[in-house]
PDB file of N, CA and C in Angstrom:
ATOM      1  N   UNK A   1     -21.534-135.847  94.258  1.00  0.00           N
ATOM      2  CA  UNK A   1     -20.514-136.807  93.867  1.00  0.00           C
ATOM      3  C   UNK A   1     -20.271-137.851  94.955  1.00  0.00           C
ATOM      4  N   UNK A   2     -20.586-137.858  96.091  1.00  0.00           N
ATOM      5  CA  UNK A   2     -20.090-138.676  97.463  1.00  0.00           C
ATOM      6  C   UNK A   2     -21.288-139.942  97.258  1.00  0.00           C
ATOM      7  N   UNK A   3     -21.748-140.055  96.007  1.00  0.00           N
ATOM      8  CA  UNK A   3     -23.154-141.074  95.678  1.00  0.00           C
ATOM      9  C   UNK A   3     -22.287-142.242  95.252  1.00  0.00           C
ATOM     10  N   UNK A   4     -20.875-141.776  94.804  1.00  0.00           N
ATOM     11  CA  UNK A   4     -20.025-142.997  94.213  1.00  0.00           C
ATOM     12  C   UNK A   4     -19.117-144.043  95.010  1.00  0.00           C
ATOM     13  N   UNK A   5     -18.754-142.843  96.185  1.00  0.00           N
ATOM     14  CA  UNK A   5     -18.320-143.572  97.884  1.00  0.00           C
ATOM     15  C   UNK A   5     -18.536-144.561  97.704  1.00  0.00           C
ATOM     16  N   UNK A   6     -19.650-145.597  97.933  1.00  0.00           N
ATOM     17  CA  UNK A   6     -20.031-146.323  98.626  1.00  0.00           C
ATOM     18  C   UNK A   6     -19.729-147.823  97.592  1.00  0.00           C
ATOM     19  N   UNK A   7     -20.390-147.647  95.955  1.00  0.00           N
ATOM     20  CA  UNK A   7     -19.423-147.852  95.089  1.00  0.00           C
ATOM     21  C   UNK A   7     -18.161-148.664  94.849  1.00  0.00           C
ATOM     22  N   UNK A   8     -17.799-147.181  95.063  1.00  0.00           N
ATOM     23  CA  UNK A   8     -15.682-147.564  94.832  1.00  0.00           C
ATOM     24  C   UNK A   8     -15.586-148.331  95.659  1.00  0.00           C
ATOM     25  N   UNK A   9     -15.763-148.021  97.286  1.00  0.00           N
ATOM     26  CA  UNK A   9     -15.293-148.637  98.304  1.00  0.00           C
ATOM     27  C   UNK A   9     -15.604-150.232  98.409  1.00  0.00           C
ATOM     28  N   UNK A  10     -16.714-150.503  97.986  1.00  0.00           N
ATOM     29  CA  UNK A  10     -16.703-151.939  97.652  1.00  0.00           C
ATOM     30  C   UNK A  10     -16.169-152.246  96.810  1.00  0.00           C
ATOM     31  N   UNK A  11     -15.888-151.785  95.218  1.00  0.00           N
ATOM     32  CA  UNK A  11     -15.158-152.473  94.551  1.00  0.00           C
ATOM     33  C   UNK A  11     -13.688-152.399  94.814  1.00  0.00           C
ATOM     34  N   UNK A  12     -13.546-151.167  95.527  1.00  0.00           N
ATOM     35  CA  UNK A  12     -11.891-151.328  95.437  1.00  0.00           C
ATOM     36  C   UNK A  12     -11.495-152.481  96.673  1.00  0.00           C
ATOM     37  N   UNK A  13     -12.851-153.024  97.920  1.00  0.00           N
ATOM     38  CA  UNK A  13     -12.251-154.266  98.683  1.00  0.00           C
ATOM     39  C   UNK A  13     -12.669-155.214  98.276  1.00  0.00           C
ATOM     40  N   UNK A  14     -13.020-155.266  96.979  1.00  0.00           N
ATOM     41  CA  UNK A  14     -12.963-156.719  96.494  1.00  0.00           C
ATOM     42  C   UNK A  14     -11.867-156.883  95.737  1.00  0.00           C
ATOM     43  N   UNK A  15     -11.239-155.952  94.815  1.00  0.00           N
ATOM     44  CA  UNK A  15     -10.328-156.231  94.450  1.00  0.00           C
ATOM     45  C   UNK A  15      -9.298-156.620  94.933  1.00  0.00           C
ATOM     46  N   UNK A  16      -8.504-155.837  95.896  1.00  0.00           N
ATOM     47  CA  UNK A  16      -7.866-155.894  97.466  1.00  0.00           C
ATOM     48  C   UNK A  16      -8.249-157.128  97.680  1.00  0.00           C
ATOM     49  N   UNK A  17      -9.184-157.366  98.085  1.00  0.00           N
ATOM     50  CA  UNK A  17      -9.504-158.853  99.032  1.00  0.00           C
ATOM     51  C   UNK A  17      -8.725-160.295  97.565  1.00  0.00           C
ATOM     52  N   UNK A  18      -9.289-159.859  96.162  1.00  0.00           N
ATOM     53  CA  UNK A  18      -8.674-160.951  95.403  1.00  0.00           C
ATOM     54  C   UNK A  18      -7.270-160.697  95.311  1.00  0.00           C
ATOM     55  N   UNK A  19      -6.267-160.105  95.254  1.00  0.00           N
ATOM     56  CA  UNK A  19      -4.978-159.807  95.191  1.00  0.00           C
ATOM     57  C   UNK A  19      -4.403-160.431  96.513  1.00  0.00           C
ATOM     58  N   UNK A  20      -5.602-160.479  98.032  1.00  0.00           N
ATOM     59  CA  UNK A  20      -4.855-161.376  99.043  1.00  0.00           C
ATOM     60  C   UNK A  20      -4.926-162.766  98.544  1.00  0.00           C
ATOM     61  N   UNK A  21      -6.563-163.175  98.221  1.00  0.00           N
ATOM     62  CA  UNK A  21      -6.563-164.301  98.140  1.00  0.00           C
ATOM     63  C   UNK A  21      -5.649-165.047  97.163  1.00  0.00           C
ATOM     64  N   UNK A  22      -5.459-164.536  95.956  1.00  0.00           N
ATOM     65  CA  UNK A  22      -4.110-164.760  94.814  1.00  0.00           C
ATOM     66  C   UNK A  22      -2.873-164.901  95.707  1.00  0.00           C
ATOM     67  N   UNK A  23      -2.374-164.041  96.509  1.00  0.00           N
ATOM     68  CA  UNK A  23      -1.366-164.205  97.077  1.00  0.00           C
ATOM     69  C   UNK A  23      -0.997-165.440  98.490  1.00  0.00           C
ATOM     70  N   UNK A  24      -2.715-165.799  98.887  1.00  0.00           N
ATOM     71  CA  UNK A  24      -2.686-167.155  99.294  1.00  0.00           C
ATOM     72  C   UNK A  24      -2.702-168.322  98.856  1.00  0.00           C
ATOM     73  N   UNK A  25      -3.077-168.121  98.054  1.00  0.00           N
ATOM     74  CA  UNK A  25      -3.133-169.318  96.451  1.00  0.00           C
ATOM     75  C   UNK A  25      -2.056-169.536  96.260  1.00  0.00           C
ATOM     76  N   UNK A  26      -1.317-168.510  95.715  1.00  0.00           N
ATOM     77  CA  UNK A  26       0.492-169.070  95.191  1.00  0.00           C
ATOM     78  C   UNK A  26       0.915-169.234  96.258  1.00  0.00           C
ATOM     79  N   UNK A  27       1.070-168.850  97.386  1.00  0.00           N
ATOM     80  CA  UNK A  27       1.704-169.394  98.590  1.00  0.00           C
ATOM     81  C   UNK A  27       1.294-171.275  98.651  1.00  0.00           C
ATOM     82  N   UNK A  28       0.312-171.551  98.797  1.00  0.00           N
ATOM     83  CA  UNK A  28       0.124-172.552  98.939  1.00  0.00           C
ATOM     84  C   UNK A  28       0.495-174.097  97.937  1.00  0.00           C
ATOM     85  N   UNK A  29       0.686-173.273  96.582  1.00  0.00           N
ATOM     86  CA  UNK A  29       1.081-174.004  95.435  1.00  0.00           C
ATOM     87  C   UNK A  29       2.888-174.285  95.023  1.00  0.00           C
ATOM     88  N   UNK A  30       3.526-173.817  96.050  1.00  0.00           N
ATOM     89  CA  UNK A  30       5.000-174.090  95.281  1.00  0.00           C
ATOM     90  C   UNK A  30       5.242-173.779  94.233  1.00  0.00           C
ATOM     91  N   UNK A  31       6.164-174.271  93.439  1.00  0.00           N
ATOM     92  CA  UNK A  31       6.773-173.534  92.776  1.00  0.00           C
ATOM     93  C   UNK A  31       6.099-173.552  91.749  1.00  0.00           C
ATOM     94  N   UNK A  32       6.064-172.345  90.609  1.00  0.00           N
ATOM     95  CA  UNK A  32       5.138-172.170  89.229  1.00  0.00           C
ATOM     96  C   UNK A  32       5.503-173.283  88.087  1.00  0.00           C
ATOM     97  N   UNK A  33       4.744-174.150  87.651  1.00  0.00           N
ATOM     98  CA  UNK A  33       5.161-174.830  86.557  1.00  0.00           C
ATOM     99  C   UNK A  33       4.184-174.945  85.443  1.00  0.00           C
ATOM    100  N   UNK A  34       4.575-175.282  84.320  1.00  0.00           N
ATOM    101  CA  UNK A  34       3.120-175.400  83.090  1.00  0.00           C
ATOM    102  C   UNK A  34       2.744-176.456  82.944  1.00  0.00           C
ATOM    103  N   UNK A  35       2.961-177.427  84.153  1.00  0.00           N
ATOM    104  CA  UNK A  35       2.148-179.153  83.960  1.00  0.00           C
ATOM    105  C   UNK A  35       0.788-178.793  84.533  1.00  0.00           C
ATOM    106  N   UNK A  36      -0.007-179.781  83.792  1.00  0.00           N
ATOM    107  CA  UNK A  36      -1.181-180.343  84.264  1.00  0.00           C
ATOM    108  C   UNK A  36      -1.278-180.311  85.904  1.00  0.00           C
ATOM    109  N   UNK A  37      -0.168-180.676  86.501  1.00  0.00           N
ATOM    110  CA  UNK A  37      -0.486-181.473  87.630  1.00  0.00           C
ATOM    111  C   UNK A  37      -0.637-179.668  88.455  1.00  0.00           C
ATOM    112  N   UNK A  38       0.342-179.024  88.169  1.00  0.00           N
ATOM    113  CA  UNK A  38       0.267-177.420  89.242  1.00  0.00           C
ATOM    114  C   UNK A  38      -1.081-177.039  88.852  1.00  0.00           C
ATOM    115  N   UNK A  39      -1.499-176.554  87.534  1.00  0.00           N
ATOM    116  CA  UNK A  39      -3.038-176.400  87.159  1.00  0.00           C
ATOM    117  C   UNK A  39      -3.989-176.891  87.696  1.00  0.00           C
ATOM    118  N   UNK A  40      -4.071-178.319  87.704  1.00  0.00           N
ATOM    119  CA  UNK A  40      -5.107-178.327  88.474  1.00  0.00           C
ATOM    120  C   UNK A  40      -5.186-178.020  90.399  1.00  0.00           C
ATOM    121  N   UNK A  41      -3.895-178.486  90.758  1.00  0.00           N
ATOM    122  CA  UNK A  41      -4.209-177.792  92.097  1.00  0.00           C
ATOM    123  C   UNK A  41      -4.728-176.281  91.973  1.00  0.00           C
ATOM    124  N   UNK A  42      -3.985-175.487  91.094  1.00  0.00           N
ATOM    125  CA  UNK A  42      -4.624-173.803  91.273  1.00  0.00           C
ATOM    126  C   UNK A  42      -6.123-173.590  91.192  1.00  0.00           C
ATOM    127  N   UNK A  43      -6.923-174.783  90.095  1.00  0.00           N
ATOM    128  CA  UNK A  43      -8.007-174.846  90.179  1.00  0.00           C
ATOM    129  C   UNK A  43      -9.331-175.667  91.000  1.00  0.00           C
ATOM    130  N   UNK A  44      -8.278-176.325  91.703  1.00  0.00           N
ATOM    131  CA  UNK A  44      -9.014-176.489  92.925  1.00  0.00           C
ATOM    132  C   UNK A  44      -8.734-175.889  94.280  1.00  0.00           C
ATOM    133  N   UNK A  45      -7.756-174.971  94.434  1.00  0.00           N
ATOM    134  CA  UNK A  45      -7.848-174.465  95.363  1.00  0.00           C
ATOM    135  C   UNK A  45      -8.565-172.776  95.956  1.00  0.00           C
ATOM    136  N   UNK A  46      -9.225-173.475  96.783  1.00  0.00           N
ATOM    137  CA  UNK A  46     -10.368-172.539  97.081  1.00  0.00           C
ATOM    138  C   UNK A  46      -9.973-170.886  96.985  1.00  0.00           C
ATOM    139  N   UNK A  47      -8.860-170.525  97.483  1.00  0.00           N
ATOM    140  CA  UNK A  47      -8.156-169.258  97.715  1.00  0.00           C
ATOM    141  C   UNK A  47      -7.999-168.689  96.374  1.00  0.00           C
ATOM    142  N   UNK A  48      -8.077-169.405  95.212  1.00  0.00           N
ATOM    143  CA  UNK A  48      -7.775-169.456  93.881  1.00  0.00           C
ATOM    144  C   UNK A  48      -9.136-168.724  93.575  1.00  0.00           C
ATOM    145  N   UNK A  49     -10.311-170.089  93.396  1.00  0.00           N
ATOM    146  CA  UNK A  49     -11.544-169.905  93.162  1.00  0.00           C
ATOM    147  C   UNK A  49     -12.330-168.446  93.617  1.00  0.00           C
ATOM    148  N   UNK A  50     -12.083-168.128  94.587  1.00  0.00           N
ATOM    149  CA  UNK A  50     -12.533-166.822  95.481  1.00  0.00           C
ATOM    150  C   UNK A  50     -11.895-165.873  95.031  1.00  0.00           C
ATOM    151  N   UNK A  51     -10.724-165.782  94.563  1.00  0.00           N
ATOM    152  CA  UNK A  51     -10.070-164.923  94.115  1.00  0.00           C
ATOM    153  C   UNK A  51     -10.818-164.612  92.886  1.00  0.00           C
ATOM    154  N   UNK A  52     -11.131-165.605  92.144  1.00  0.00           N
ATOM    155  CA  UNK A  52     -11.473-165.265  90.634  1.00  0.00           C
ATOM    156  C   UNK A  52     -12.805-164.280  90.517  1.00  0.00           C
ATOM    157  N   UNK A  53     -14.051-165.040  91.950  1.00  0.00           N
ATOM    158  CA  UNK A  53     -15.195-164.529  92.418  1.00  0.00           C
ATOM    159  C   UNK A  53     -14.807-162.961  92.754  1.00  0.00           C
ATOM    160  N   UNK A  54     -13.846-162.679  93.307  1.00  0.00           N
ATOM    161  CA  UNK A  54     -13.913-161.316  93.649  1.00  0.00           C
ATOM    162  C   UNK A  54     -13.790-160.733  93.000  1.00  0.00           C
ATOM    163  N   UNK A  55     -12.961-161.029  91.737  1.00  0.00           N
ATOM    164  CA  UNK A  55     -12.287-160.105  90.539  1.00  0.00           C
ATOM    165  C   UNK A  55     -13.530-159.694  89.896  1.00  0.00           C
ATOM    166  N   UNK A  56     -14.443-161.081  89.738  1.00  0.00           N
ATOM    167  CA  UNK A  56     -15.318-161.080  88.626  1.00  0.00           C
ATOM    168  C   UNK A  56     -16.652-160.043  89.080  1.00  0.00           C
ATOM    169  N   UNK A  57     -16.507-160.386  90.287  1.00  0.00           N
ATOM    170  CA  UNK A  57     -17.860-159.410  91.023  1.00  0.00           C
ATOM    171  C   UNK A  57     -17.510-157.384  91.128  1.00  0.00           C
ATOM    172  N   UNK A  58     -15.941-157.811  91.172  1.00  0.00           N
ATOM    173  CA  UNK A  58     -15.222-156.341  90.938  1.00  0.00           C
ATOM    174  C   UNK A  58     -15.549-155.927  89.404  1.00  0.00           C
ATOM    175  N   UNK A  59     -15.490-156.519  88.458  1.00  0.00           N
ATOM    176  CA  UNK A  59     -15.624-156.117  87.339  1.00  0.00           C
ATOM    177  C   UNK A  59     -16.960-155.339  86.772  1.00  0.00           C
ATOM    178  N   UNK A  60     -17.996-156.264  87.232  1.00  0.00           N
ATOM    179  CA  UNK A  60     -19.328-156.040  86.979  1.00  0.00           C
ATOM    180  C   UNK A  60     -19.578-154.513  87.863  1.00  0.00           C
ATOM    181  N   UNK A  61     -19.314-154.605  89.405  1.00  0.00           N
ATOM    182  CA  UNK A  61     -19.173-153.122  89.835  1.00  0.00           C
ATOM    183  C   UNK A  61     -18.695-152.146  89.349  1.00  0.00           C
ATOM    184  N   UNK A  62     -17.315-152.651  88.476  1.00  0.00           N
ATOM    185  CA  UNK A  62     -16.994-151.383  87.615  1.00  0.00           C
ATOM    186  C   UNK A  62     -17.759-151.021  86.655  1.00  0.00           C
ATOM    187  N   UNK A  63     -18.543-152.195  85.977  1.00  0.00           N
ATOM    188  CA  UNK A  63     -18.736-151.581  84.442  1.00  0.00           C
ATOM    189  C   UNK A  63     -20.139-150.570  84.966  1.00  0.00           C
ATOM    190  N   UNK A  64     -20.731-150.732  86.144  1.00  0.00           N
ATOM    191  CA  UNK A  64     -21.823-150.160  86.756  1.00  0.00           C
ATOM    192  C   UNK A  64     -20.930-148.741  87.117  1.00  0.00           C
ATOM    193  N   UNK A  65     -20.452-148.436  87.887  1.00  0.00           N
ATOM    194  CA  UNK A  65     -19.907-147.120  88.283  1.00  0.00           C
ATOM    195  C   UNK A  65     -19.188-146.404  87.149  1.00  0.00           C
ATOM    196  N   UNK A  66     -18.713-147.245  86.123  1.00  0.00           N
ATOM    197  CA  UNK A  66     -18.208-146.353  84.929  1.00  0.00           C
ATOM    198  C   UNK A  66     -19.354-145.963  83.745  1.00  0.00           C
ATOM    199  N   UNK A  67     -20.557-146.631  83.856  1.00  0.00           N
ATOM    200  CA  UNK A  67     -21.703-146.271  83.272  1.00  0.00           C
ATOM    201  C   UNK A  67     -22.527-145.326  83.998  1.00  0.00           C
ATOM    202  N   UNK A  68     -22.362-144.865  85.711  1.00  0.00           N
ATOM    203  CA  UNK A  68     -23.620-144.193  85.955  1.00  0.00           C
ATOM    204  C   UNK A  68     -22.750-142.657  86.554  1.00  0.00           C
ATOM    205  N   UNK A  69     -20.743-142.606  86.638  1.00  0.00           N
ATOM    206  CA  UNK A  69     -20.415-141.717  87.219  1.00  0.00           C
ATOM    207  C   UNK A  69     -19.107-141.375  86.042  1.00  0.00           C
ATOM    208  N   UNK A  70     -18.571-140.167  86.414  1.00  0.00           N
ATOM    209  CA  UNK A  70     -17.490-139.745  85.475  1.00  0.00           C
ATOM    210  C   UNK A  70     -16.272-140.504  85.903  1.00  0.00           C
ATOM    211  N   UNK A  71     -15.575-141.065  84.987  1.00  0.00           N
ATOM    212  CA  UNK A  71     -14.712-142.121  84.778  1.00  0.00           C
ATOM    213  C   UNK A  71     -13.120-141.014  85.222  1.00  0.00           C
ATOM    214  N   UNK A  72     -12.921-139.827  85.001  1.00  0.00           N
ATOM    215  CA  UNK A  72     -11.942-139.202  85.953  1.00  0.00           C
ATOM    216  C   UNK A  72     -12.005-139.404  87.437  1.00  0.00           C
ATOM    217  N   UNK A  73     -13.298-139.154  87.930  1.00  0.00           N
ATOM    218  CA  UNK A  73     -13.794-139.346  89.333  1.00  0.00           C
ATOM    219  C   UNK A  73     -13.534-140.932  89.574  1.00  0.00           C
ATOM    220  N   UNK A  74     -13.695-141.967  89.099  1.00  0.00           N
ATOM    221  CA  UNK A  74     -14.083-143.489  89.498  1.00  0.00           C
ATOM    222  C   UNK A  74     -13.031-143.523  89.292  1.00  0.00           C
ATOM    223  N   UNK A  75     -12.479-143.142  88.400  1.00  0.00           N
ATOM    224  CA  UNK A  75     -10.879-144.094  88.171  1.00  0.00           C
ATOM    225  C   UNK A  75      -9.611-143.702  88.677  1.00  0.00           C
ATOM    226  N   UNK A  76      -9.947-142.317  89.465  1.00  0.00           N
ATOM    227  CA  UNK A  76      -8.597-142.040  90.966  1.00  0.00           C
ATOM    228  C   UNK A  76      -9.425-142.223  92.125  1.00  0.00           C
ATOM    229  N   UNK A  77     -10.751-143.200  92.483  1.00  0.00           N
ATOM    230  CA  UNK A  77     -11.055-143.578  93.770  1.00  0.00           C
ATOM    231  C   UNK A  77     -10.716-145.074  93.984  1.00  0.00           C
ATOM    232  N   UNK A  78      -9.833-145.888  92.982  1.00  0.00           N
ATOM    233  CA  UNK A  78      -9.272-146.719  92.242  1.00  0.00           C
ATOM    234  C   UNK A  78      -8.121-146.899  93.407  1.00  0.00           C
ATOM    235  N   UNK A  79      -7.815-145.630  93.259  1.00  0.00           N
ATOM    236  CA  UNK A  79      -6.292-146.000  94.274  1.00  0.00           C
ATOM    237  C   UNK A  79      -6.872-146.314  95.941  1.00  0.00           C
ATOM    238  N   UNK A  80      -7.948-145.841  96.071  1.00  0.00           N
ATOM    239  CA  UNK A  80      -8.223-146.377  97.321  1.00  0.00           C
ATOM    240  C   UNK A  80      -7.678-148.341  97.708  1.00  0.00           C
ATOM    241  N   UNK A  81      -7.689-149.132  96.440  1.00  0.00           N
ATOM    242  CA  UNK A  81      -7.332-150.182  96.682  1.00  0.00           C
ATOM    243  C   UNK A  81      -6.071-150.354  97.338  1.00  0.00           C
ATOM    244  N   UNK A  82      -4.878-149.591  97.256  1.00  0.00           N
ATOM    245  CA  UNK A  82      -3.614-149.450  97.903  1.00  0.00           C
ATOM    246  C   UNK A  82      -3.726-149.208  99.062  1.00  0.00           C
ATOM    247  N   UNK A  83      -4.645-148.757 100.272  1.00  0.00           N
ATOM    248  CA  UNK A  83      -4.985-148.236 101.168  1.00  0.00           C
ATOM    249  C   UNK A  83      -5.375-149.893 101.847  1.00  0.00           C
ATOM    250  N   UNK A  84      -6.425-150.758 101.188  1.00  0.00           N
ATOM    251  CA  UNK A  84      -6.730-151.640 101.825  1.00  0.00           C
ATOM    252  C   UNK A  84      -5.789-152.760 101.377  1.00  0.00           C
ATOM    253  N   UNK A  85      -5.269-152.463 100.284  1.00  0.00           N
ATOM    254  CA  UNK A  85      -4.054-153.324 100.424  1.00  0.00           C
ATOM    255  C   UNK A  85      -3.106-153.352 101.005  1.00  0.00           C
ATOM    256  N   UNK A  86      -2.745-152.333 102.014  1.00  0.00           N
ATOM    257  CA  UNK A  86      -1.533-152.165 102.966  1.00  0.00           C
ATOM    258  C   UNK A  86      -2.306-152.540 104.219  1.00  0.00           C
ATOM    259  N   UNK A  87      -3.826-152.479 104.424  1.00  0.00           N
ATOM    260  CA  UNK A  87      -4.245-152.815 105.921  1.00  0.00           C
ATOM    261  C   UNK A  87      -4.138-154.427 105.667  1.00  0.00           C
ATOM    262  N   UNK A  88      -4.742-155.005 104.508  1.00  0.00           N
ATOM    263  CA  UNK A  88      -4.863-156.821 104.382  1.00  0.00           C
ATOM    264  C   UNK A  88      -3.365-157.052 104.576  1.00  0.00           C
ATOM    265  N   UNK A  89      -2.695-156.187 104.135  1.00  0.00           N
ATOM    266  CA  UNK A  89      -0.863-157.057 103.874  1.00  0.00           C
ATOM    267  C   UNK A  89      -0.646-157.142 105.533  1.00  0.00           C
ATOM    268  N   UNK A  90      -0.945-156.290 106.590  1.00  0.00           N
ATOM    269  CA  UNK A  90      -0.583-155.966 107.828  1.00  0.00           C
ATOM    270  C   UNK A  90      -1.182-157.191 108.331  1.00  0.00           C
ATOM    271  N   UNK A  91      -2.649-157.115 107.870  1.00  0.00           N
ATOM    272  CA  UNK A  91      -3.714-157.793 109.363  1.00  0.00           C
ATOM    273  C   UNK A  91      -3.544-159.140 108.995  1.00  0.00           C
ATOM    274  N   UNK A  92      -3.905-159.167 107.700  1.00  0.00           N
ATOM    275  CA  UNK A  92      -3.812-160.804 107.031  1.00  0.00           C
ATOM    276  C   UNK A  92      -2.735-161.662 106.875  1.00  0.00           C
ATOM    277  N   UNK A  93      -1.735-160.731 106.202  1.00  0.00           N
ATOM    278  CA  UNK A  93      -0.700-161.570 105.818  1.00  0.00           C
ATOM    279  C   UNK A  93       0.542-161.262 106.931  1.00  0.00           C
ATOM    280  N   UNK A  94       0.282-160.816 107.689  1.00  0.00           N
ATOM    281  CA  UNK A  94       1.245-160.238 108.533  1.00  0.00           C
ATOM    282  C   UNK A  94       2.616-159.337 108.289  1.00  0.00           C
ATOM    283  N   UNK A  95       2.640-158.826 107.390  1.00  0.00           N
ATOM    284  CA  UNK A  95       3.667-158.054 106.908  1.00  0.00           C
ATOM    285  C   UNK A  95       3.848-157.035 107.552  1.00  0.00           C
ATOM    286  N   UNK A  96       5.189-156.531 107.720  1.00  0.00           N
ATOM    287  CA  UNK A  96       5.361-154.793 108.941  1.00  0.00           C
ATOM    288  C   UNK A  96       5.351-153.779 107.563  1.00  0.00           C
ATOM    289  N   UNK A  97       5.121-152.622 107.780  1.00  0.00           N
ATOM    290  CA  UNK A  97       4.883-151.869 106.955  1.00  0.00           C
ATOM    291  C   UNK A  97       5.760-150.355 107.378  1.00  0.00           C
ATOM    292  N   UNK A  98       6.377-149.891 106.928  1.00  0.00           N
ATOM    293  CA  UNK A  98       7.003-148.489 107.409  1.00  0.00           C
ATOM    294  C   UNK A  98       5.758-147.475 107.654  1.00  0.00           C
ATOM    295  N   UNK A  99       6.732-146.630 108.775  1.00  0.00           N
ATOM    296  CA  UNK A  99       5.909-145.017 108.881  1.00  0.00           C
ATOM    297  C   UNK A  99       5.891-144.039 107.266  1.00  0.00           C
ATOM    298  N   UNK A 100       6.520-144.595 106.741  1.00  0.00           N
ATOM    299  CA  UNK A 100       6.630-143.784 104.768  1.00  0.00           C
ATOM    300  C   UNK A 100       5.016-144.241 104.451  1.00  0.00           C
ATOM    301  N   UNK A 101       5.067-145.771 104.611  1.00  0.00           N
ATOM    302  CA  UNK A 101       4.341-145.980 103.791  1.00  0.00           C
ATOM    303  C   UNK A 101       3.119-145.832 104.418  1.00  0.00           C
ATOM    304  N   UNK A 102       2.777-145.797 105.584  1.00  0.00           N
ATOM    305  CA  UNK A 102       1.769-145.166 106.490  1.00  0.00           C
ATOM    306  C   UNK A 102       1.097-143.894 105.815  1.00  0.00           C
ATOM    307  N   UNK A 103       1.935-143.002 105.763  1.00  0.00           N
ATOM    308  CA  UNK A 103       2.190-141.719 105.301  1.00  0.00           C
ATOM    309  C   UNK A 103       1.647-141.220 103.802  1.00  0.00           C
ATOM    310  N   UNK A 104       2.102-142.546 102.959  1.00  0.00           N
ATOM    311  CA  UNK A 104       1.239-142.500 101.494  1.00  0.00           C
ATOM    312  C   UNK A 104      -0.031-143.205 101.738  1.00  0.00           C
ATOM    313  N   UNK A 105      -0.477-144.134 102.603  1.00  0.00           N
ATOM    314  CA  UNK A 105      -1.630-144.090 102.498  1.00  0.00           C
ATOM    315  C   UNK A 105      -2.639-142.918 102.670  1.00  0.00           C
ATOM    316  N   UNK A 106      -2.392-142.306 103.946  1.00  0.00           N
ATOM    317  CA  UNK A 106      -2.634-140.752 104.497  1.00  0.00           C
ATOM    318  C   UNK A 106      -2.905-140.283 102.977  1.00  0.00           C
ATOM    319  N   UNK A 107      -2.102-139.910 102.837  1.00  0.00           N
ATOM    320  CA  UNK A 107      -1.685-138.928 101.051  1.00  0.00           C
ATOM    321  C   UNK A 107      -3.078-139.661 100.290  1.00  0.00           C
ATOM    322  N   UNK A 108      -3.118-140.766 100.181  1.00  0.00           N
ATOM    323  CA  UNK A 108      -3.927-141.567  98.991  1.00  0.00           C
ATOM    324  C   UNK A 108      -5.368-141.203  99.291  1.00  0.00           C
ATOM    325  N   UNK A 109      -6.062-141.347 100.868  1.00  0.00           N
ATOM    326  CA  UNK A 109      -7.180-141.145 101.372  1.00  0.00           C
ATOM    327  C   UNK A 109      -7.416-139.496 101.047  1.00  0.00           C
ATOM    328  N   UNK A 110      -6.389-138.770 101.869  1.00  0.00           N
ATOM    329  CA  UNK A 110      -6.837-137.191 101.419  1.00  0.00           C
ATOM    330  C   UNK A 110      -6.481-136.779 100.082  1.00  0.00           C
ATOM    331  N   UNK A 111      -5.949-137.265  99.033  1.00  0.00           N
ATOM    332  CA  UNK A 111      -6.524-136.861  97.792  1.00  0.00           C
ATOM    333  C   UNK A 111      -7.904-137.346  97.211  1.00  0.00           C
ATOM    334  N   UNK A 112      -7.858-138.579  97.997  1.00  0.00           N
ATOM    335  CA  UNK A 112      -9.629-139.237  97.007  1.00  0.00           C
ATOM    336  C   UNK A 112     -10.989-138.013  98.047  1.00  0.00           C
ATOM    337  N   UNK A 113     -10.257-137.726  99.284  1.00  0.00           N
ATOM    338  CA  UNK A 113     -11.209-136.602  99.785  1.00  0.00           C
ATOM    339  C   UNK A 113     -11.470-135.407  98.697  1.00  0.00           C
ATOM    340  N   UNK A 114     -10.647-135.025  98.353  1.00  0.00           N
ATOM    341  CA  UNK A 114     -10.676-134.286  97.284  1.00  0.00           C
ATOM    342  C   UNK A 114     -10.941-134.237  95.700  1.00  0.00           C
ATOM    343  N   UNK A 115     -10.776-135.399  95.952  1.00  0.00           N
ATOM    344  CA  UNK A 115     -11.219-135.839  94.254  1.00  0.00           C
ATOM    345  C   UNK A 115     -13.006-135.701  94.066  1.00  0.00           C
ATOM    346  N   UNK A 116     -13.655-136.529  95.453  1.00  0.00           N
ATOM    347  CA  UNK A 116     -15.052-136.215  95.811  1.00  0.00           C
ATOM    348  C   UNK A 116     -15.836-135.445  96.031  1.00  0.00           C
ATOM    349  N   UNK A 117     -15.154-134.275  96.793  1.00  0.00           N
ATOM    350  CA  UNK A 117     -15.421-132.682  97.291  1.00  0.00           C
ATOM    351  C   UNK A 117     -16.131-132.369  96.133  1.00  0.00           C
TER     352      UNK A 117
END
C-alpha cells in the first residue's frame, strides 16, 4: 500500500499549493463584485491562473490514484492536505498557528501512518 505515498503526497501539495495561490489572488483583488471589471482582473491575475493549473493537475492525479488504489485508502490520505496547509499558512502567508493546532497536525500524519500500514 505505501505505492500510493508518493501519489497522495503530490496531489495533496498541489491542492494546498492552489488554496494558497486562491488566497493570494483574492488578497490582491479587493473587494468581491459581479462586474466585468473585478472578472477580468481575477483572470488575469497570475496567482489566479496557477491556482486553476494546480487544481486541474490535482484532479487528473486523482482520477489516476482513484482508478489504480482503494478509494477508502486515497481518500483519508486526502487529509494530508491540512498538514501542508498549516506549513504554507505559516511559511507563506505568515500566519502564527497554536501548539493545538500543531498537535492535530501530529494526529493527521500518524493516522495516515496507519491508514498505509
Amino acid at each position: 500500500m505505501w505505492k500510493i505515498i508518493p501519489y497522495s503526497l503530490a496531489q495533496c501539495l498541489l491542492l494546498s499549493g492552489g488554496q494558497v495561490l486562491l488566497k493570494l489572488a483574492l488578497q490582491e483583488m479587493g473587494n468581491f463584485s459581479w462586474t466585468m471589471e473585478f472578472w477580468k482582473r481575477l483572470f488575469t491575475n497570475w496567482h489566479f491562473c496557477a491556482c486553476g493549473a494546480c487544481f486541474g493537475i490535482a484532479t487528473v492525479l486523482w482520477m489516476y490514484i482513484l482508478k489504480h488504489f482503494p478509494f477508502s485508502v486515497a481518500f483519508s490520505l486526502m487529509s494530508l492536505t491540512y498538514v501542508f496547509g498549516m506549513i504554507a499558512a505559516v511559511v507563506v502567508l505568515k500566519e502564527e498557528s497554536s501548539l493545538s493546532r500543531w498537535i492535530g497536525v501530529c494526529l493527521i500524519v500518524g493516522g495516515c501512518y496507519f491508514i498505509v500500514k
